[in-house]
C-alpha atoms as a PDB file:
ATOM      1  CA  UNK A   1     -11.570  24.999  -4.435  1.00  0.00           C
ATOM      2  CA  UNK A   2     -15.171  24.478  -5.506  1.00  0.00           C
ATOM      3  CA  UNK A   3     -17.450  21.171  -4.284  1.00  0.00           C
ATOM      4  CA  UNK A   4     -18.453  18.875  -6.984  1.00  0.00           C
ATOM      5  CA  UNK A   5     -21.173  15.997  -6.605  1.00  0.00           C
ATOM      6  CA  UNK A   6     -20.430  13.363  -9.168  1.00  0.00           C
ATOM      7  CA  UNK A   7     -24.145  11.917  -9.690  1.00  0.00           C
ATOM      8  CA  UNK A   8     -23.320   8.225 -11.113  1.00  0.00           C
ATOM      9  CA  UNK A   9     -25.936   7.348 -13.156  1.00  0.00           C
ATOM     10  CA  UNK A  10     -26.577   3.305 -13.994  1.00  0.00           C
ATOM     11  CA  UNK A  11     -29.402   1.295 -15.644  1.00  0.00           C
ATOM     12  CA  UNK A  12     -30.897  -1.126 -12.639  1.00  0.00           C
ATOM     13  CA  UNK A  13     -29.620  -4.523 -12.627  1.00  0.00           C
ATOM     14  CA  UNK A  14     -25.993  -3.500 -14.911  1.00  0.00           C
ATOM     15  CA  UNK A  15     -24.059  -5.583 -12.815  1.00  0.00           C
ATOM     16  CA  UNK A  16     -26.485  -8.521 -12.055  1.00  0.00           C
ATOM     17  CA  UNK A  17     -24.696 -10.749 -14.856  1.00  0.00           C
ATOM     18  CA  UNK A  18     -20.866 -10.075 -13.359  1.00  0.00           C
ATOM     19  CA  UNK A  19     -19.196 -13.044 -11.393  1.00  0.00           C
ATOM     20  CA  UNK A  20     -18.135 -12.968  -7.599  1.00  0.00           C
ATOM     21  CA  UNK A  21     -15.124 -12.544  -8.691  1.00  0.00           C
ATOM     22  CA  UNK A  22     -15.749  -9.475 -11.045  1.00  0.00           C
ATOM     23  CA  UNK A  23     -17.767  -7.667  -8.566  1.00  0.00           C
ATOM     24  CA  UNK A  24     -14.610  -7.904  -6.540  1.00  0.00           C
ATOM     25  CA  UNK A  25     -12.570  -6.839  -8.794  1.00  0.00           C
ATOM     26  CA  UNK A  26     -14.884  -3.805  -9.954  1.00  0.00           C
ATOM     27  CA  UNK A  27     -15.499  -2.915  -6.248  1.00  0.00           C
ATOM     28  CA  UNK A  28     -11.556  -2.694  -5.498  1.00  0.00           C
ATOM     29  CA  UNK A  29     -11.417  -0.446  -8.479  1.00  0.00           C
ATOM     30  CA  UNK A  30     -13.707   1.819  -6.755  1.00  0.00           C
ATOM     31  CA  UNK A  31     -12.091   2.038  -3.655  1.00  0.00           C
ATOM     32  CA  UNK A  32      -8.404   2.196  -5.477  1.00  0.00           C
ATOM     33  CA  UNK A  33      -9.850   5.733  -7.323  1.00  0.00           C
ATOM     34  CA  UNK A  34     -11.192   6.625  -3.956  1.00  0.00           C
ATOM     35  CA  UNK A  35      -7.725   6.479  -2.433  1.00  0.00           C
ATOM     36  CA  UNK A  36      -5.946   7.655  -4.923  1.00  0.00           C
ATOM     37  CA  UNK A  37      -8.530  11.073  -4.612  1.00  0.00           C
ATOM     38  CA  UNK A  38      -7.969  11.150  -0.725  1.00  0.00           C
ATOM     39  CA  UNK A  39      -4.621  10.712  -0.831  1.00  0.00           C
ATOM     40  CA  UNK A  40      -4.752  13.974  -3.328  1.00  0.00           C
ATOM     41  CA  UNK A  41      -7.009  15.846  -0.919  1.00  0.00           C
ATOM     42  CA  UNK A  42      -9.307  15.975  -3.568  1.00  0.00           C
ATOM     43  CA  UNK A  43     -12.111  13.743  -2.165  1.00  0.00           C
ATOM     44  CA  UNK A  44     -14.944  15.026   0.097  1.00  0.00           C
ATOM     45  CA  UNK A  45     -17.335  12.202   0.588  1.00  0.00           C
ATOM     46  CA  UNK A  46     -18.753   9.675  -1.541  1.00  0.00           C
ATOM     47  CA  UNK A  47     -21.423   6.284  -0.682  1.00  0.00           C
ATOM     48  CA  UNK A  48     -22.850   3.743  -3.096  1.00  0.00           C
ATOM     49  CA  UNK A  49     -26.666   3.762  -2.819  1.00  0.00           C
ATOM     50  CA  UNK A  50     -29.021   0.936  -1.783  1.00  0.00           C
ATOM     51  CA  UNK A  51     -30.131  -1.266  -4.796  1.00  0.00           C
ATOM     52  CA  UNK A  52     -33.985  -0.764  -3.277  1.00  0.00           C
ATOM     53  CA  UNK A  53     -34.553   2.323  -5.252  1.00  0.00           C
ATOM     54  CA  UNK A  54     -35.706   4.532  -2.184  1.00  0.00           C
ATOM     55  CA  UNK A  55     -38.702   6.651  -1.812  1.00  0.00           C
ATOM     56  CA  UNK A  56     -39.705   9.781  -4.164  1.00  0.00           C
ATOM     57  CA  UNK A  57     -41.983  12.045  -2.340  1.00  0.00           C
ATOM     58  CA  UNK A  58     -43.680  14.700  -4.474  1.00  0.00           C
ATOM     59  CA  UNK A  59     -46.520  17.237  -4.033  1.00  0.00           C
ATOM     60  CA  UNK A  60     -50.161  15.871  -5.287  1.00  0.00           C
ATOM     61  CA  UNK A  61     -52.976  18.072  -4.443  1.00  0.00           C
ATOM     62  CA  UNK A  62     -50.713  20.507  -2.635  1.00  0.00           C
ATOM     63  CA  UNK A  63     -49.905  17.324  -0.201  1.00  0.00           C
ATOM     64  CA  UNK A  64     -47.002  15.188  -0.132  1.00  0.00           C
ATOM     65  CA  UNK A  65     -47.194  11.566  -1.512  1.00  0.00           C
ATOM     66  CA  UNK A  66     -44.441   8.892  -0.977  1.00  0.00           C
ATOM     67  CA  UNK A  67     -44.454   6.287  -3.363  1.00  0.00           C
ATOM     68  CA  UNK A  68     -41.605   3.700  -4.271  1.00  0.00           C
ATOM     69  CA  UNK A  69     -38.493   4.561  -6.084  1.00  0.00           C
ATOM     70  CA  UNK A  70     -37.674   3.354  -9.883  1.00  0.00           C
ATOM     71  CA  UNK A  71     -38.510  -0.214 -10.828  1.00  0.00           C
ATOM     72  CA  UNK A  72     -36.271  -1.990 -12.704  1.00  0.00           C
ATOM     73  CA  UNK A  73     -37.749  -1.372 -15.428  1.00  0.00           C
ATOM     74  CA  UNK A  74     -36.421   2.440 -15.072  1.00  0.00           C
ATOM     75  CA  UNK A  75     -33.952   3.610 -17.715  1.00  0.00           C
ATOM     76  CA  UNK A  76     -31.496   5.235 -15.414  1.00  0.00           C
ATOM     77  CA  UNK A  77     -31.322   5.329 -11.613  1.00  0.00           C
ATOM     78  CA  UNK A  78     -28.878   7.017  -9.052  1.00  0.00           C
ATOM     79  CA  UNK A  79     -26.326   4.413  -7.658  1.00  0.00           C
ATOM     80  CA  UNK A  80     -24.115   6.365  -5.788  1.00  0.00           C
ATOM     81  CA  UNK A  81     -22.152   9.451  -5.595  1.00  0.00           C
ATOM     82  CA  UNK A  82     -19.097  11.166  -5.066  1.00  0.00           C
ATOM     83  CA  UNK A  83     -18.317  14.448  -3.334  1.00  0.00           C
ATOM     84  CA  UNK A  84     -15.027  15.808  -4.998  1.00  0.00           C
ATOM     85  CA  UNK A  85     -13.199  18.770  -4.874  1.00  0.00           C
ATOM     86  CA  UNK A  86     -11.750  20.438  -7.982  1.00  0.00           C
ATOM     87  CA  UNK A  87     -10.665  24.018  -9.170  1.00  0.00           C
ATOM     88  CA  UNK A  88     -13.064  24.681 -11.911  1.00  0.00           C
ATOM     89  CA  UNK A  89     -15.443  22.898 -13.807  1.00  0.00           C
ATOM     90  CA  UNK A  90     -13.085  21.520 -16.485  1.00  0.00           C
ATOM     91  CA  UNK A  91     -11.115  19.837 -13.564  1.00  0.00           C
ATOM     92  CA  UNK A  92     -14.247  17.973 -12.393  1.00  0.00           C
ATOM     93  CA  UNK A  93     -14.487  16.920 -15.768  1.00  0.00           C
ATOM     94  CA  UNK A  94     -11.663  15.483 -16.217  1.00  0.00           C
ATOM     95  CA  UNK A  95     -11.499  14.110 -12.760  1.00  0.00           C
ATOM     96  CA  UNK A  96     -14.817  12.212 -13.407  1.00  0.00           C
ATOM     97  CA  UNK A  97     -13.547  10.807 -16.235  1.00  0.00           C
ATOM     98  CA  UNK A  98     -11.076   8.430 -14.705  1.00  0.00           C
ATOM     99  CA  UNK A  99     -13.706   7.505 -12.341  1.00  0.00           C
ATOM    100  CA  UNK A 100     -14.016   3.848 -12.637  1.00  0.00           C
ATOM    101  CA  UNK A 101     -17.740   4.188 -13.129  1.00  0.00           C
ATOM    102  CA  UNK A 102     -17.549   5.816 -16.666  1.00  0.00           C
ATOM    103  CA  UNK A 103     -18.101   2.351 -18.097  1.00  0.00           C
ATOM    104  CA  UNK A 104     -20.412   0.691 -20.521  1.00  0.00           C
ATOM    105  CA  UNK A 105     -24.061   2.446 -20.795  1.00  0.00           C
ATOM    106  CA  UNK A 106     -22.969   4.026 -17.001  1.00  0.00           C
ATOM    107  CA  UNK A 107     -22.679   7.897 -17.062  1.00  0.00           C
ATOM    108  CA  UNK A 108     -21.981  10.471 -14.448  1.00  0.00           C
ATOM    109  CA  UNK A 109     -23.351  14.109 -13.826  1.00  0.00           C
ATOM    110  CA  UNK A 110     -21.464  16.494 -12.512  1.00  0.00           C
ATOM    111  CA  UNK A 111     -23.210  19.449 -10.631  1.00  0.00           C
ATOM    112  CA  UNK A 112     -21.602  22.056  -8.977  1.00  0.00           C
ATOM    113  CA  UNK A 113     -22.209  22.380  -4.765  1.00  0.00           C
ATOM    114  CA  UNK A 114     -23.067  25.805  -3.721  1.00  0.00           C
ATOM    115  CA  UNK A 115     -22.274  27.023  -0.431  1.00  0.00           C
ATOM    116  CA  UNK A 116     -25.256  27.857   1.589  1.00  0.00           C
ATOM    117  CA  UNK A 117     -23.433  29.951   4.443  1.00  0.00           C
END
């Protein structure tokens, strides 16, 4: 079985209009499709991300430079991810699309872990 990371992909503030109660309900979705992949043996790991955008550290003048993550203006940010295992890359595929994050303007990449041993 190969590792997939499920990159899923979000524009900031998506969720900021949803109730309470709908950011219940859309969390319990998450963790019901997380189950449902454990219980399958099919899921490896998986987190949702902090909301504060994180640090991006690049090289500038051959030096590294930390600055702050997106802003919300950004188009697309990381929210979270999900580590899953699947037999090929059509399986990922269609595992990812019952993801309950494949929603709206929300998208997920799919990449491919390889084993460093």
């Amino acid at each position: 079985m190969n590792q997939y990371m499920l990159l899923l992909h979000e524009t900031p503030a998506s969720y900021a209009s949803l109730s309470p109660a709908e950011t219940k309900e859309l969390i319990e979705r998450y963790r019901a499709w997380s189950r449902h992949m454990a219980e399958r043996g099919l899921l490896v790991g998986g987190e949702k991300l902090t909301d504060d955008g994180g640090r991006h550290l690049r090289l500038a003048a051959g030096k590294p430079l930390a600055s702050d993550g997106p802003y919300a203006e950004a188009h697309d940010v990381v929210g979270g991810y999900f580590t899953i295992k699947a037999a090929d890359d059509a399986e990922a595929q269609q595992l990812a699309t019952t993801c309950p994050h494949l929603s709206g303007t929300n998208w997920i990449e799919i990449r491919r872990v390889e084993v460093m041993s």
